[in-house]
Protein backbone atom coordinates (compact mmCIF):
# COMPACT_ATOMS: atom_id res chain seq x y z
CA UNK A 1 51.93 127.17 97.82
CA UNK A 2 52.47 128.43 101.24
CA UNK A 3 55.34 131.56 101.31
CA UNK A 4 58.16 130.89 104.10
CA UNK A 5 58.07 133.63 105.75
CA UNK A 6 61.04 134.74 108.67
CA UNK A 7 60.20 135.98 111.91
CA UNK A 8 61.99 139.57 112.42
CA UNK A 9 64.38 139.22 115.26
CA UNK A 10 64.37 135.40 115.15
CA UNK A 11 67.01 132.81 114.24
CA UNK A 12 66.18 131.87 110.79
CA UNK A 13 67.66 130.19 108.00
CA UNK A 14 67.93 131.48 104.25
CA UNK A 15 68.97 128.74 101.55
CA UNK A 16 70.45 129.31 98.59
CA UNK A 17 70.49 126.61 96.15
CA UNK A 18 74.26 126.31 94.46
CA UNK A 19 74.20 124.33 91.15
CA UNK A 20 76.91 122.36 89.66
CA UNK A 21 77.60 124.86 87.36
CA UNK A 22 77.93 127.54 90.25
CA UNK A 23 74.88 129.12 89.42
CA UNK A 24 72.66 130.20 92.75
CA UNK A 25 69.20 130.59 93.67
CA UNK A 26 68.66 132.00 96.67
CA UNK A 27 65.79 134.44 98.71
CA UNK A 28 66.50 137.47 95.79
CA UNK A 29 66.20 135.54 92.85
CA UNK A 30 63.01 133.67 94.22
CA UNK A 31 61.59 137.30 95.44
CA UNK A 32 62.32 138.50 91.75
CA UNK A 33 60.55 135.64 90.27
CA UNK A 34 57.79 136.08 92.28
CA UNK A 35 57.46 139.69 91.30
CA UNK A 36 57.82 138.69 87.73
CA UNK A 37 54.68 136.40 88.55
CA UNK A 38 53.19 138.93 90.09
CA UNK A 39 53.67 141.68 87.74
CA UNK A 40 53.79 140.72 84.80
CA UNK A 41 57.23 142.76 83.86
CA UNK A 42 60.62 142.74 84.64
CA UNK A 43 60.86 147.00 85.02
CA UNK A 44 57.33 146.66 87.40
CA UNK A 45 58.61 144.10 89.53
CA UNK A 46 62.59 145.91 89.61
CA UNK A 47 60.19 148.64 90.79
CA UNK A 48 57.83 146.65 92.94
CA UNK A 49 61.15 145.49 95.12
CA UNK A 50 62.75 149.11 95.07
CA UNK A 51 65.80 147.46 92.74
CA UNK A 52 67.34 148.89 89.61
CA UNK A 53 65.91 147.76 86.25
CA UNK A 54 69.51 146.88 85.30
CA UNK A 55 69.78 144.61 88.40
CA UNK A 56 66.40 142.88 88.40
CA UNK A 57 67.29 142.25 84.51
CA UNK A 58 71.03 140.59 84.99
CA UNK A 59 69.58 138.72 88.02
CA UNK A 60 66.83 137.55 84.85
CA UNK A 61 69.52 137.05 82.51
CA UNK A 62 71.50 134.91 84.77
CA UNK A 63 68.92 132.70 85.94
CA UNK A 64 68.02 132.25 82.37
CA UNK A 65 71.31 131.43 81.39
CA UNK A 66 71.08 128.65 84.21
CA UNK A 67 69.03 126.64 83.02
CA UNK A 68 68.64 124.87 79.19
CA UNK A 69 65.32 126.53 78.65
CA UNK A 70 64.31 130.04 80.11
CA UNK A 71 62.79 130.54 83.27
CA UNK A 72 61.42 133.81 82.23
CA UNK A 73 59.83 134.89 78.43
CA UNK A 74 60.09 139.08 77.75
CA UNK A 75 57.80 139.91 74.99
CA UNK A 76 59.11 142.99 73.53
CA UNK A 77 57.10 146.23 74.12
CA UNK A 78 54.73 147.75 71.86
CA UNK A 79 52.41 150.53 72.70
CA UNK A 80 52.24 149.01 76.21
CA UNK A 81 55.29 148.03 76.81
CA UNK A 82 57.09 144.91 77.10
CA UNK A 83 55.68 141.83 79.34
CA UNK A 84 57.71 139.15 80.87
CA UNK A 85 56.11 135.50 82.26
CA UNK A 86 57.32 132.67 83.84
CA UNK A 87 57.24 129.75 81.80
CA UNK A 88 56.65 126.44 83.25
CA UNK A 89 60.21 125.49 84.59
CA UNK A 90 60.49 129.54 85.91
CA UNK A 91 57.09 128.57 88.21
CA UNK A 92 58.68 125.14 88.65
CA UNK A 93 61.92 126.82 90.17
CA UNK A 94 60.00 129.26 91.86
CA UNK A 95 57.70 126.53 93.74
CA UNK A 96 60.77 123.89 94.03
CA UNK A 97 62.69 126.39 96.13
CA UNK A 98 59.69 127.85 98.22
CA UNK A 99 58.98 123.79 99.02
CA UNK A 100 62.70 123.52 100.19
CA UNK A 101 62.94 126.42 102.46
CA UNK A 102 59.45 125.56 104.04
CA UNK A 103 60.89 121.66 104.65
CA UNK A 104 64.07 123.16 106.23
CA UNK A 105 62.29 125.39 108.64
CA UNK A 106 60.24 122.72 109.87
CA UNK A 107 63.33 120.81 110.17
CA UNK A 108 65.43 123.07 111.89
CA UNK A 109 62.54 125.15 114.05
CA UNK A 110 63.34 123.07 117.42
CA UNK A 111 67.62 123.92 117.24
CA UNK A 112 66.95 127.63 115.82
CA UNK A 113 64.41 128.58 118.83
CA UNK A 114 67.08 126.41 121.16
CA UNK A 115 70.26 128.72 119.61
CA UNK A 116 67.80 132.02 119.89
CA UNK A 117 67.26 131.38 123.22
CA UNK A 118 71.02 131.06 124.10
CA UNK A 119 72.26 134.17 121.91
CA UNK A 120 72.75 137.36 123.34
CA UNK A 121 70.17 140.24 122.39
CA UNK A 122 72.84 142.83 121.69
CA UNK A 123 73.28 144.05 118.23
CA UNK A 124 76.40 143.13 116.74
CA UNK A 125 77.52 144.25 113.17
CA UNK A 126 77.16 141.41 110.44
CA UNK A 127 81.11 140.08 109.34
């Protein structure tokens, strides 16, 4: 699936899905999933996104806990280590959101580049 991807220094949105039950899904949790994907483990992709194992495995947790079934399996280590997957609904969430934030940039493209265009180039501190 294509990857949104932002322009640096361009207007740009970032969704972040809210559920009923407050639970979100936004650019860090996709990015973590991805990693996962990627990876194969939890601690390579923490790594693999300069985050903190602890982090990358409540961010895990959560998204688990989201859900009725687990976005993510950990197989216990062994020898090797410990793996982690994405089961089906994981890669579902994972391509569901990428979809969504690819459909909104199309959407919005023309009013971002029109507010760019109108904003000043100064730096101002995020508040």
């Amino acid at each position: 699936m294509e990857k949104a991807a932002n322009v640096v220094g361009m207007a740009h949105l970032q969704i972040t899905l809210v559920l009923e039950s407050g639970a979100r899904i936004g650019p860090g949790k996709a990015a973590l999933l991805e990693s996962v994907q990627s990876t194969g483990s939890i601690a390579a992709a923490a790594r693999a996104m300069d985050m903190d194992y602890k982090r990358a495995w409540l961010l895990i947790d959560s998204l688990n806990q989201s859900f009725k079934t687990p976005c993510v399996e950990r197989v216990m280590g062994g020898a090797g280590g410990g793996s982690a997957t994405l089961t089906p609904l994981g890669e579902e969430i994972l391509a569901r959101y990428r979809k969504l934030e690819i459909a909104t940039r199309k959407i919005a493209s023309a009013d971002l580049a029109v507010l760019e265009k109108r904003a000043t180039k100064e730096k101002r501190p995020k508040v």
